[in-house]
N, C-alpha and C. Protein backbone atom coordinates (compact mmCIF):
# COMPACT_ATOMS: atom_id res chain seq x y z
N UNK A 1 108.58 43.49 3.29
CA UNK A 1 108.40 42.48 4.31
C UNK A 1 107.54 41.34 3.76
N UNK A 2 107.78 40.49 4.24
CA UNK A 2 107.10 39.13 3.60
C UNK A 2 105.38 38.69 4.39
N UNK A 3 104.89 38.42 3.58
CA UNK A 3 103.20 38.31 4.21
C UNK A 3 103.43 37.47 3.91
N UNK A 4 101.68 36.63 4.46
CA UNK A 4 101.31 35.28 3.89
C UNK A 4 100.55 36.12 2.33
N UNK A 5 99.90 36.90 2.66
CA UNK A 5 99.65 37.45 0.76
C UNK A 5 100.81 37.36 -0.28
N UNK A 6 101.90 37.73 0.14
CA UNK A 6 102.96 37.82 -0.86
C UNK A 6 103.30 35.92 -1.13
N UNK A 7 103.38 35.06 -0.13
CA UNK A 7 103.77 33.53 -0.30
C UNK A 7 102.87 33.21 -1.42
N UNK A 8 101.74 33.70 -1.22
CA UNK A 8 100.73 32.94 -2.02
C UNK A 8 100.79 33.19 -3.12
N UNK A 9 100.55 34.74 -3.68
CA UNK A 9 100.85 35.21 -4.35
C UNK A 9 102.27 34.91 -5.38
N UNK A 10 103.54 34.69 -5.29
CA UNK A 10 104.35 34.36 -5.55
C UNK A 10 104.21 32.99 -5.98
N UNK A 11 103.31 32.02 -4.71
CA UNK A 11 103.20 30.59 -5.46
C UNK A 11 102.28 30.55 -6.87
N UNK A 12 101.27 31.61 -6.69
CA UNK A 12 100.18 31.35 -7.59
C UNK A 12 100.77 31.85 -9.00
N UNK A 13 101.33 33.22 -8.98
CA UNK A 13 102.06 33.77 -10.37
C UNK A 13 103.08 33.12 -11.08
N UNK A 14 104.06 33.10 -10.12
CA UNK A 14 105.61 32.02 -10.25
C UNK A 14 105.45 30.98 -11.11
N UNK A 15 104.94 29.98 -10.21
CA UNK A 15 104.76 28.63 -9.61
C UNK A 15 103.54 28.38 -10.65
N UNK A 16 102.16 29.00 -10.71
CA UNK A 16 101.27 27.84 -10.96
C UNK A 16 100.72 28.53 -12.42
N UNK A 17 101.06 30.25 -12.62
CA UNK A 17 100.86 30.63 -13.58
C UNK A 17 99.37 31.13 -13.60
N UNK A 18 98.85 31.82 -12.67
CA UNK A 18 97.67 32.31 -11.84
C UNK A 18 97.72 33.56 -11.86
N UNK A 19 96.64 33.84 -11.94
CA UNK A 19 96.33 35.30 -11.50
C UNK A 19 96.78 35.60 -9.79
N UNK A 20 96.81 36.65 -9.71
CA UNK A 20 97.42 37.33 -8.07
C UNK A 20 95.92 37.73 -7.43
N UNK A 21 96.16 37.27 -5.67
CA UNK A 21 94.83 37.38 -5.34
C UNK A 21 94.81 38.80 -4.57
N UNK A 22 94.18 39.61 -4.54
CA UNK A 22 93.65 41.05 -4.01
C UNK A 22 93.97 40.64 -2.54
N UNK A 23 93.60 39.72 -1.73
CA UNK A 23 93.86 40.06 -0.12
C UNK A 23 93.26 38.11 0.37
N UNK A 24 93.42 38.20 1.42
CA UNK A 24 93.97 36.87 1.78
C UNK A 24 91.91 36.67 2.01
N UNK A 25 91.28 37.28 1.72
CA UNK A 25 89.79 37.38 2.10
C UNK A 25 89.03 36.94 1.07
N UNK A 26 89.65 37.29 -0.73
CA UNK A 26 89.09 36.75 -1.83
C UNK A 26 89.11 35.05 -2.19
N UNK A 27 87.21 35.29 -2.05
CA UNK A 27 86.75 34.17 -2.25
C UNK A 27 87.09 33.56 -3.81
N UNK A 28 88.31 32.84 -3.79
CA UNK A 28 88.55 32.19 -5.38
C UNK A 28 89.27 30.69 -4.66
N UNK A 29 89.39 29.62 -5.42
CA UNK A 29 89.43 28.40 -4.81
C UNK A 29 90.91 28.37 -4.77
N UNK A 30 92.03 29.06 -6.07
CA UNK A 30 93.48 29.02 -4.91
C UNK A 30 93.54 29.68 -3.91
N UNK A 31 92.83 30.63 -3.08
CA UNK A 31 93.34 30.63 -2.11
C UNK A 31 92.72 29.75 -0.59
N UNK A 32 91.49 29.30 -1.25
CA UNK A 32 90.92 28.14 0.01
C UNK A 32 92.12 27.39 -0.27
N UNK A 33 92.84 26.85 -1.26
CA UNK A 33 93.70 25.70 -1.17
C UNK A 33 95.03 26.03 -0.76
N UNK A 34 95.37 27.07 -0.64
CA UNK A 34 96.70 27.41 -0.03
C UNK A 34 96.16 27.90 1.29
N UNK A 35 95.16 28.38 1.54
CA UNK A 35 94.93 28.23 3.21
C UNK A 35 95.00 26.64 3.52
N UNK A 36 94.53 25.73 3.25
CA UNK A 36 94.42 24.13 3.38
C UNK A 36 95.79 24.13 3.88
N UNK A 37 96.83 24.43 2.94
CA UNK A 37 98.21 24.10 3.09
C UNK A 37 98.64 24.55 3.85
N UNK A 38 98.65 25.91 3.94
CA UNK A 38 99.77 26.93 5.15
C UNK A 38 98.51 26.02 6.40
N UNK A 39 97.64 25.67 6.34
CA UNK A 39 97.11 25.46 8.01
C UNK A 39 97.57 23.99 8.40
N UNK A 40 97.56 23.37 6.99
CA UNK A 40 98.17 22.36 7.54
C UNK A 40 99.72 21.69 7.70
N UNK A 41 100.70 22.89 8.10
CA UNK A 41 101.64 23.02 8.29
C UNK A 41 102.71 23.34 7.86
N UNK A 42 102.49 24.34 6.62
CA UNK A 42 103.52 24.48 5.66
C UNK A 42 105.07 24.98 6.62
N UNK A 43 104.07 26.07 7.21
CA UNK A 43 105.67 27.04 7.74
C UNK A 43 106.81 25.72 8.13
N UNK A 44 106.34 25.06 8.85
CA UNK A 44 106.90 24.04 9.82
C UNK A 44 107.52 23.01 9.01
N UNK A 45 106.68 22.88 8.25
CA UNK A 45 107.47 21.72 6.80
C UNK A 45 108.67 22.26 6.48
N UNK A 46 108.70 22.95 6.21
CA UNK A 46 109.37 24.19 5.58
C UNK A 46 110.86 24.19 6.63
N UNK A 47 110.23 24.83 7.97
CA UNK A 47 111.22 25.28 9.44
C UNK A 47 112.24 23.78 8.72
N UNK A 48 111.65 22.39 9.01
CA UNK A 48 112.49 21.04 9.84
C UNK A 48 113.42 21.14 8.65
N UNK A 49 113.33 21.95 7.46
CA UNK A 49 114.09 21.31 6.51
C UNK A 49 115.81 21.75 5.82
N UNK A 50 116.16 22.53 7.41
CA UNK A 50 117.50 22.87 7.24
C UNK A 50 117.52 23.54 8.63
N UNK A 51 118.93 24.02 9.12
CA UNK A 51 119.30 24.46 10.24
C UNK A 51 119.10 26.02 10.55
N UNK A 52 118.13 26.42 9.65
CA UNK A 52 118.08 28.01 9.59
C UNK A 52 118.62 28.93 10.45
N UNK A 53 119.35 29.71 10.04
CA UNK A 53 120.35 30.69 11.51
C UNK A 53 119.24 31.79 11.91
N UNK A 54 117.77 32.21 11.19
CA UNK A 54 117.26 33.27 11.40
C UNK A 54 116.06 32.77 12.36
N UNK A 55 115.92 31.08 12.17
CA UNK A 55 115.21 30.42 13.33
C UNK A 55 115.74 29.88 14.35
N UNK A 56 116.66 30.28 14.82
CA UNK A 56 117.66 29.29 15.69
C UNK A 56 117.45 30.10 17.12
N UNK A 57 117.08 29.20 18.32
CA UNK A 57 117.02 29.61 19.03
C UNK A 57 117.67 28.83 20.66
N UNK A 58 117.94 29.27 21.72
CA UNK A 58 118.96 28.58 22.55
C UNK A 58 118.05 29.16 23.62
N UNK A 59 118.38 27.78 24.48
CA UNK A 59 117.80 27.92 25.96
C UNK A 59 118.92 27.48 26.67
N UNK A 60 118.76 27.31 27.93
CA UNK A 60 119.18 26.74 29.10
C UNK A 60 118.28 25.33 30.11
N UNK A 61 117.93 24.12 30.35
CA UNK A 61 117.08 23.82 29.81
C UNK A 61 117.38 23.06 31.24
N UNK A 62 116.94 23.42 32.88
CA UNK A 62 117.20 22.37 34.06
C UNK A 62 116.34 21.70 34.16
N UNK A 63 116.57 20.09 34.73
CA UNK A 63 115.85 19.12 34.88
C UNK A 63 114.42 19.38 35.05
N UNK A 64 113.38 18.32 34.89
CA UNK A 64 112.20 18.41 35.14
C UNK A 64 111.91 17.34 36.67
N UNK A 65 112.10 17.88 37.86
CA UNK A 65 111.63 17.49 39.22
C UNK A 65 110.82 16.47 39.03
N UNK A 66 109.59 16.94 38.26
CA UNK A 66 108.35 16.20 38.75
C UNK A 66 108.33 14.61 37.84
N UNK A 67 109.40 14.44 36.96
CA UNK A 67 109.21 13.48 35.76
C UNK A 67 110.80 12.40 36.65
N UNK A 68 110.45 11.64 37.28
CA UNK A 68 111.66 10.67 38.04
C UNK A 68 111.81 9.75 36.68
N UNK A 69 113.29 9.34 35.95
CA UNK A 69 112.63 8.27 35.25
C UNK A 69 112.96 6.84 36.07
N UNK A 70 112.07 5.82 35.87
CA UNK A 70 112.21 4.42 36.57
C UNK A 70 113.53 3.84 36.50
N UNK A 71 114.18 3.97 35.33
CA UNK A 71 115.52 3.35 34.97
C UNK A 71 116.15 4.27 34.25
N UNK A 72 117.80 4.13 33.95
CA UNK A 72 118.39 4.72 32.97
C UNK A 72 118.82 6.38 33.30
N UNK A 73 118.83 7.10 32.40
CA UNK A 73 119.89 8.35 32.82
C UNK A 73 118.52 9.50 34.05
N UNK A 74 119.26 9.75 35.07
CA UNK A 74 119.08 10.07 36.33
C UNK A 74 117.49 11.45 35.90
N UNK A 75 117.77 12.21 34.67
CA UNK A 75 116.98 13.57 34.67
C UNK A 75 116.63 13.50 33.66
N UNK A 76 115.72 14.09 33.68
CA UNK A 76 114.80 14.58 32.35
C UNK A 76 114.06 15.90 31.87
N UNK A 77 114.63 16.65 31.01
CA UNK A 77 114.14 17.68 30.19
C UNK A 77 113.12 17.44 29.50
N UNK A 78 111.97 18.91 29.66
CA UNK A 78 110.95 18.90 28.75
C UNK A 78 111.47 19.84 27.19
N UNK A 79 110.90 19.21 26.53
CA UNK A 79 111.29 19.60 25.13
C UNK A 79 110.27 20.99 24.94
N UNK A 80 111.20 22.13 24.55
CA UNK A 80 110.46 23.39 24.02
C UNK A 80 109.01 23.36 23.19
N UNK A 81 108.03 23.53 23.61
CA UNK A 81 106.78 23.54 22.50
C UNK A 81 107.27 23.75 21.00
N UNK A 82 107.77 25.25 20.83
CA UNK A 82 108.23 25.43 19.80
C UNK A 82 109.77 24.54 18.96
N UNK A 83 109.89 23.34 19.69
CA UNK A 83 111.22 23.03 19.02
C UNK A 83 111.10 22.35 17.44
N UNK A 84 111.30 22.22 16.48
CA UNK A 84 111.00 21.77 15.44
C UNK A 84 112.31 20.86 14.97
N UNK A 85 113.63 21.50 15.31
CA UNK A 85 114.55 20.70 15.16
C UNK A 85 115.89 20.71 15.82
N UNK A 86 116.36 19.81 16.42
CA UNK A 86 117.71 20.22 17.35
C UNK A 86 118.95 20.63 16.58
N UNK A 87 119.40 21.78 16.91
CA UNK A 87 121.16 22.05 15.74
C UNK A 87 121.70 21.40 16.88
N UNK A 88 122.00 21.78 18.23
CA UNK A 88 123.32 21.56 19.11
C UNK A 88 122.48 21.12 20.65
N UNK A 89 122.93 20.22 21.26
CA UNK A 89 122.60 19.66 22.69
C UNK A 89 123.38 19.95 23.33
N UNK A 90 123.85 20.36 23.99
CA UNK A 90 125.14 20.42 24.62
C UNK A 90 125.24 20.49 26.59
N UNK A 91 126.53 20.48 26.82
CA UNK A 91 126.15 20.33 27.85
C UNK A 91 127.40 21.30 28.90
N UNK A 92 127.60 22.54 27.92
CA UNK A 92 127.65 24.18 28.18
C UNK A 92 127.14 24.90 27.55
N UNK A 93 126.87 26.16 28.22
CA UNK A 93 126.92 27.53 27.91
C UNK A 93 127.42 27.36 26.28
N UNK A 94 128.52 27.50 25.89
CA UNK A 94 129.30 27.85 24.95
C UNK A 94 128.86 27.31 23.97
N UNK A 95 128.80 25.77 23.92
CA UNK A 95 128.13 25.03 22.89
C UNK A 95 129.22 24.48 22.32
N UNK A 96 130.48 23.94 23.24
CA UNK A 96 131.38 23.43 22.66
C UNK A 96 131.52 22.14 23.06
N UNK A 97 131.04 21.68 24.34
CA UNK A 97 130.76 20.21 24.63
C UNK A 97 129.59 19.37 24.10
N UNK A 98 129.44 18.72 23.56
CA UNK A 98 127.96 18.01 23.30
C UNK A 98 127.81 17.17 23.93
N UNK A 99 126.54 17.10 24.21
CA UNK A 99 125.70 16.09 24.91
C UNK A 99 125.99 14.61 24.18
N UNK A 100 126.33 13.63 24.60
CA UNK A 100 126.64 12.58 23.73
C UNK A 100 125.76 11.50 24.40
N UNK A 101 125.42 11.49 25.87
CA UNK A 101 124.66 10.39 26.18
C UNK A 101 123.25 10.58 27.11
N UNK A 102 122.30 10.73 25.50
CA UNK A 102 121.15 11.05 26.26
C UNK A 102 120.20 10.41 25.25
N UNK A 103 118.70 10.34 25.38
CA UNK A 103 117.65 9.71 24.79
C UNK A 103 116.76 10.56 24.86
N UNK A 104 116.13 10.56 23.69
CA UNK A 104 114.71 11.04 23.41
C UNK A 104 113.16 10.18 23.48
N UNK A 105 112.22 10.64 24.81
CA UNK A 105 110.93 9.58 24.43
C UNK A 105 109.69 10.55 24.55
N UNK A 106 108.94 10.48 24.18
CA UNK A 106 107.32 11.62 24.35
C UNK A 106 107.74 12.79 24.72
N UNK A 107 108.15 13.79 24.13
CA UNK A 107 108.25 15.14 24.64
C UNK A 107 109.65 15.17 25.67
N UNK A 108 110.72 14.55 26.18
CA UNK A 108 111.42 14.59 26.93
C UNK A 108 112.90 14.40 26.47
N UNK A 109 114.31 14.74 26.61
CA UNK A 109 115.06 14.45 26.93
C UNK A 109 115.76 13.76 28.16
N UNK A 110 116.03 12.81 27.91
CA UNK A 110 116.82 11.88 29.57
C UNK A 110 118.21 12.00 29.24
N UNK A 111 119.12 12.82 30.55
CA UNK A 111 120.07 12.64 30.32
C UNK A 111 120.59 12.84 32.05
N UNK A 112 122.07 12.92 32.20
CA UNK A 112 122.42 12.61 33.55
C UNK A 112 122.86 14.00 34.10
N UNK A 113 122.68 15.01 33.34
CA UNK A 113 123.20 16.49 33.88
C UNK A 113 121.91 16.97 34.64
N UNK A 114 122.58 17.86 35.67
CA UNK A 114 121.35 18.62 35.95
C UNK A 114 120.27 19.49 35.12
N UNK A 115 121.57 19.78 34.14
CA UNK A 115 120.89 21.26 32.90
C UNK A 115 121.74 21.36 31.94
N UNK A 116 121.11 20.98 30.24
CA UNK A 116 121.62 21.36 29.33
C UNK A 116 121.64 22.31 28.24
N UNK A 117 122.39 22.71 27.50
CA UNK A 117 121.89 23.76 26.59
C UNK A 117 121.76 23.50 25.50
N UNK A 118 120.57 23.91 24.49
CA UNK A 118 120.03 23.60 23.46
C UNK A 118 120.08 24.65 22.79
N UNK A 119 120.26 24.81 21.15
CA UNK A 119 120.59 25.07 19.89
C UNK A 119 119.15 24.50 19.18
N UNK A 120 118.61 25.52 18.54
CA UNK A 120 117.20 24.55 17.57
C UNK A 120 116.64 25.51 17.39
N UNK A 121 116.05 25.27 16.24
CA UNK A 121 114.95 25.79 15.15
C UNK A 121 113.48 25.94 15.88
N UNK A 122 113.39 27.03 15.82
CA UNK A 122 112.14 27.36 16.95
C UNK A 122 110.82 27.70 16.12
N UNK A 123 110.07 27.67 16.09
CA UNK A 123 108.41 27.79 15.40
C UNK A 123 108.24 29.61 16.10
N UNK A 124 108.64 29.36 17.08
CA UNK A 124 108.55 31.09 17.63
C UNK A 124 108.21 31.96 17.08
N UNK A 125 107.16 33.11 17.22
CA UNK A 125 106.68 34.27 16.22
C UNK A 125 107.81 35.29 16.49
N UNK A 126 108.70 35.19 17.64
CA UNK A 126 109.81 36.12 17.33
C UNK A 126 111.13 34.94 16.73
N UNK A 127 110.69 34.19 15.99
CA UNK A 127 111.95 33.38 15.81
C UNK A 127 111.41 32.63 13.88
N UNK A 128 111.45 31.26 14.24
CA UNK A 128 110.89 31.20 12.95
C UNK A 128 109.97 31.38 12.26
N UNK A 129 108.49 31.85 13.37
CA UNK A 129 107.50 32.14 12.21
C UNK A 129 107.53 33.94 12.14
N UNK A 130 108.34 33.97 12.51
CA UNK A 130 108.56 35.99 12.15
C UNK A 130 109.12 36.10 10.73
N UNK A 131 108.07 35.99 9.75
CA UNK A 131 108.68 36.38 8.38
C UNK A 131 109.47 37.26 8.11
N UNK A 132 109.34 38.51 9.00
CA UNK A 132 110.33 39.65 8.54
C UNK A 132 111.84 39.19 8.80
N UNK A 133 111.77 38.10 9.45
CA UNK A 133 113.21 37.35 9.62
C UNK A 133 113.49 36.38 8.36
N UNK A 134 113.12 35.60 7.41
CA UNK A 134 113.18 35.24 6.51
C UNK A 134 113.74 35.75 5.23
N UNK A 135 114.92 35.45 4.93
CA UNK A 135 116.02 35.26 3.77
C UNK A 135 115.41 35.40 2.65
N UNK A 136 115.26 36.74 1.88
CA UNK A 136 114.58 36.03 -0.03
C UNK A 136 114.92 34.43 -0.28
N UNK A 137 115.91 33.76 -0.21
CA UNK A 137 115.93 32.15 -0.43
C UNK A 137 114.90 31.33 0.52
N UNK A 138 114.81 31.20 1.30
CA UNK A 138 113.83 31.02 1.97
C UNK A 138 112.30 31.04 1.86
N UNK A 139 112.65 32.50 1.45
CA UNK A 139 110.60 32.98 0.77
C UNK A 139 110.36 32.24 -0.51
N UNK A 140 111.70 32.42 -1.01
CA UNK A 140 111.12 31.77 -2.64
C UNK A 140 110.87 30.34 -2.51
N UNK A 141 111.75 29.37 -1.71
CA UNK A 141 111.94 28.25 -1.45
C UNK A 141 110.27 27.82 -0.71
N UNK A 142 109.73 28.23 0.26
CA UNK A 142 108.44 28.36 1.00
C UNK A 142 106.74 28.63 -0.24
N UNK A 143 107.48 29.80 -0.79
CA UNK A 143 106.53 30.00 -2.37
C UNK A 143 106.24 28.87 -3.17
N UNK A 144 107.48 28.16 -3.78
CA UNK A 144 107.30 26.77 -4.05
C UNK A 144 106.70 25.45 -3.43
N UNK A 145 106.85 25.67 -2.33
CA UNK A 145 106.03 24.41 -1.67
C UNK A 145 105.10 25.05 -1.71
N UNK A 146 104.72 26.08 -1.61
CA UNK A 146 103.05 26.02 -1.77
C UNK A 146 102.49 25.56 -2.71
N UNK A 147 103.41 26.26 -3.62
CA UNK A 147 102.29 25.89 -4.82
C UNK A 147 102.69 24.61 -5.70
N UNK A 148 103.80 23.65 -5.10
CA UNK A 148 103.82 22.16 -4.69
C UNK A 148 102.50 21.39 -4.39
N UNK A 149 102.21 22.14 -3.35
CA UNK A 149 101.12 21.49 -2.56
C UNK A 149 100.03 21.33 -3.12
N UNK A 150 99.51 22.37 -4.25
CA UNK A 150 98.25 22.92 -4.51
C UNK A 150 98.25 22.78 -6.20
N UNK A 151 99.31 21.92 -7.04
CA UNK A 151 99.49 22.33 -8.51
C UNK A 151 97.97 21.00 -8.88
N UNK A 152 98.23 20.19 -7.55
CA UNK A 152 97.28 19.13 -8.52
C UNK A 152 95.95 19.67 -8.23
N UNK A 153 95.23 20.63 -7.11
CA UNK A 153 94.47 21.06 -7.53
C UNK A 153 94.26 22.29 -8.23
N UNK A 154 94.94 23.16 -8.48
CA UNK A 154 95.16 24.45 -9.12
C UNK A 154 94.77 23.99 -11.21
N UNK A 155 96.13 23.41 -11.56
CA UNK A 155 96.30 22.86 -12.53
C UNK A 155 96.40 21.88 -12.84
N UNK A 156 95.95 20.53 -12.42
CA UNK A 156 96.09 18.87 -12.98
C UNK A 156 96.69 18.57 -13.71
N UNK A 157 98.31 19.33 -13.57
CA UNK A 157 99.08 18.98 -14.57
C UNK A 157 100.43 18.60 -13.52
N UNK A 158 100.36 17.07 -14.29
CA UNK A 158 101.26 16.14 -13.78
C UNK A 158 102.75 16.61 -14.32
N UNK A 159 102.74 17.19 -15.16
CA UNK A 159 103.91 17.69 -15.46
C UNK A 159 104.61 19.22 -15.09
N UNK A 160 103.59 19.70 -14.64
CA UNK A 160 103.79 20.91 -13.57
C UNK A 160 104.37 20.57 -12.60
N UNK A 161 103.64 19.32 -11.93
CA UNK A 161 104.24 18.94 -10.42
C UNK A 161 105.82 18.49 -10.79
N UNK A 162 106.34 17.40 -11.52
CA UNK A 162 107.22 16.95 -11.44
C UNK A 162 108.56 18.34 -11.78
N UNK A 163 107.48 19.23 -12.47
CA UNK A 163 108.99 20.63 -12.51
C UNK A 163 109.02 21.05 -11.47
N UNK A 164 108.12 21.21 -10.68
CA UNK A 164 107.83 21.58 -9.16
C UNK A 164 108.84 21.07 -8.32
N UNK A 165 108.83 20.14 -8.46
CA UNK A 165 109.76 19.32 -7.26
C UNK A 165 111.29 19.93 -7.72
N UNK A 166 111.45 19.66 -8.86
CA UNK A 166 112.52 19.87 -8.80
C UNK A 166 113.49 21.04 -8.87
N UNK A 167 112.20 22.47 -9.30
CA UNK A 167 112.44 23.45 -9.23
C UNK A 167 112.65 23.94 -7.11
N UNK A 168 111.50 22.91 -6.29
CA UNK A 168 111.77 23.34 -4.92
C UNK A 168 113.15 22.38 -4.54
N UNK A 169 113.37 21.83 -4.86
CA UNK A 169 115.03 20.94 -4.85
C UNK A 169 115.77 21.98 -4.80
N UNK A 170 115.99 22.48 -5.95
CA UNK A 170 116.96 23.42 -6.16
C UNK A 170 116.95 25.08 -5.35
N UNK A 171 115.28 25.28 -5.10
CA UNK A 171 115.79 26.46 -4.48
C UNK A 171 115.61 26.18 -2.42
N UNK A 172 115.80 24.71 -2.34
CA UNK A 172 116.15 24.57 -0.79
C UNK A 172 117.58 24.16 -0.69
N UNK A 173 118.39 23.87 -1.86
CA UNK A 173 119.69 23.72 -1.84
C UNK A 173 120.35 25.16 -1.65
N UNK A 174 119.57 25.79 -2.30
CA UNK A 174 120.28 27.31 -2.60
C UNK A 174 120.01 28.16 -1.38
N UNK A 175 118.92 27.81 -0.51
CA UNK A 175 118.38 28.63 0.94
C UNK A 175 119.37 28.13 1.72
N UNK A 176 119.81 26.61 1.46
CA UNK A 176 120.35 26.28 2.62
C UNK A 176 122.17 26.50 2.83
N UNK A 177 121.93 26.77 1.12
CA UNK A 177 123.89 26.94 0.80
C UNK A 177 124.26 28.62 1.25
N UNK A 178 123.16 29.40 1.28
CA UNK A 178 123.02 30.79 1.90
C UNK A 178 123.15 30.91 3.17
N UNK A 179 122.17 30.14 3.79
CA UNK A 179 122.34 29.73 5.44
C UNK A 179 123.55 29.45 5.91
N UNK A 180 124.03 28.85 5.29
CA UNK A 180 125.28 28.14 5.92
C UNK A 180 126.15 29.27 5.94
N UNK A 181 126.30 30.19 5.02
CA UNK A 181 127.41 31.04 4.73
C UNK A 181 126.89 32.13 6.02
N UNK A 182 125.78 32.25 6.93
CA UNK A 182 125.78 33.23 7.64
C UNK A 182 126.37 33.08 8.53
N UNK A 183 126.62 33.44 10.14
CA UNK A 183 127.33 32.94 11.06
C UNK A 183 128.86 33.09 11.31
N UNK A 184 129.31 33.04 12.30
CA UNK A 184 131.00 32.93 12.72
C UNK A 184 130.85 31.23 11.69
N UNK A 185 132.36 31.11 11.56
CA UNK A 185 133.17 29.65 11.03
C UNK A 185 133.07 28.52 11.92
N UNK A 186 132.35 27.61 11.74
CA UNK A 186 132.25 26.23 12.35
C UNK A 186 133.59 25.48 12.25
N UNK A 187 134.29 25.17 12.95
CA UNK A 187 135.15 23.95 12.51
C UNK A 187 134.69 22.52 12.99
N UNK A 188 135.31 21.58 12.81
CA UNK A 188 134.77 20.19 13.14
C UNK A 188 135.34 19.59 14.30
């Protein structure tokens, strides 16, 4: 199962060419700096950056009463806390009609249905931040941005970073060319 010990770990050995840290409690400065990172939003960096099927989560989503808007489409939806990114809007059950005429402003959807259904990448601890749901492509892909994040202070080597990038290029192409293959067949 995937920890935040194992992310780090993986970034620090892999990735930065580090010793492995004993527990997420040892006082050594990569891991103050990969706490820096995972707190300042890695998972989530991470979530927006493909349609993940193991974060995907669907509501049913009826108007918000108390929010009238002054002009323009009649209702308005509050947007999920956890939403990070929309796959499908729609405006069934099924997810075969889409929503085609609606707007996004501060936290809200405006649109003219009473109730639509939403498709999206959820932050959720039973959804995307539940590691045990996370794809080896994924972990490895997440491993790398960490230690993305942390090469210029780890190792000050400018030429670390630039393999970095392009080593996490390649393994978010490869998480996401995995992703795609999960699921029933999309047609267009």
């Amino acid at each position: 199962m995937t920890t935040q010990l194992l992310l780090y770990n993986e970034a620090l050995t892999v990735h930065l060419g580090e010793r492995k840290l004993a527990s997420l409690s040892e006082n050594r400065e990569p891991r103050r700096v990969l706490d820096d990172i995972w707190s300042m939003g890695a998972r989530k960096s991470c979530l927006e950056q493909g349609h993940w099927k193991f974060a995907q989560r669907v509501a049913k989503l009826v108007y918000t009463p108390s929010v009238t808007p002054s002009f323009g489409y009649a209702r308005a939806f509050e947007k999920p806390a956890d939403c990070v990114k929309i796959s499908k809007l729609c405006v069934d059950e099924f997810f075969n009609t889409p929503l085609l005429a609606y707007s996004e402003e501060s936290g809200f959807w405006f649109a003219d249905s009473d109730e639509i259904y939403i498709s999206y990448v959820s932050t959720d601890t039973a959804y995307g931040y539940d590691m045990s749901l996370w794809p080896e492509s994924f972990v490895r892909y997440v491993a790398c941005f960490l230690a993305l994040g942390a090469v210029g202070r780890i190792t000050q080597s400018k030429t670390s970073k630039d393999d970095l990038k392009k080593e996490l290029k390649k393994l978010l192409m490869d998480a996401r060319s995995k992703d795609a293959l999960q699921g029933p067949t999309q047609f267009l």
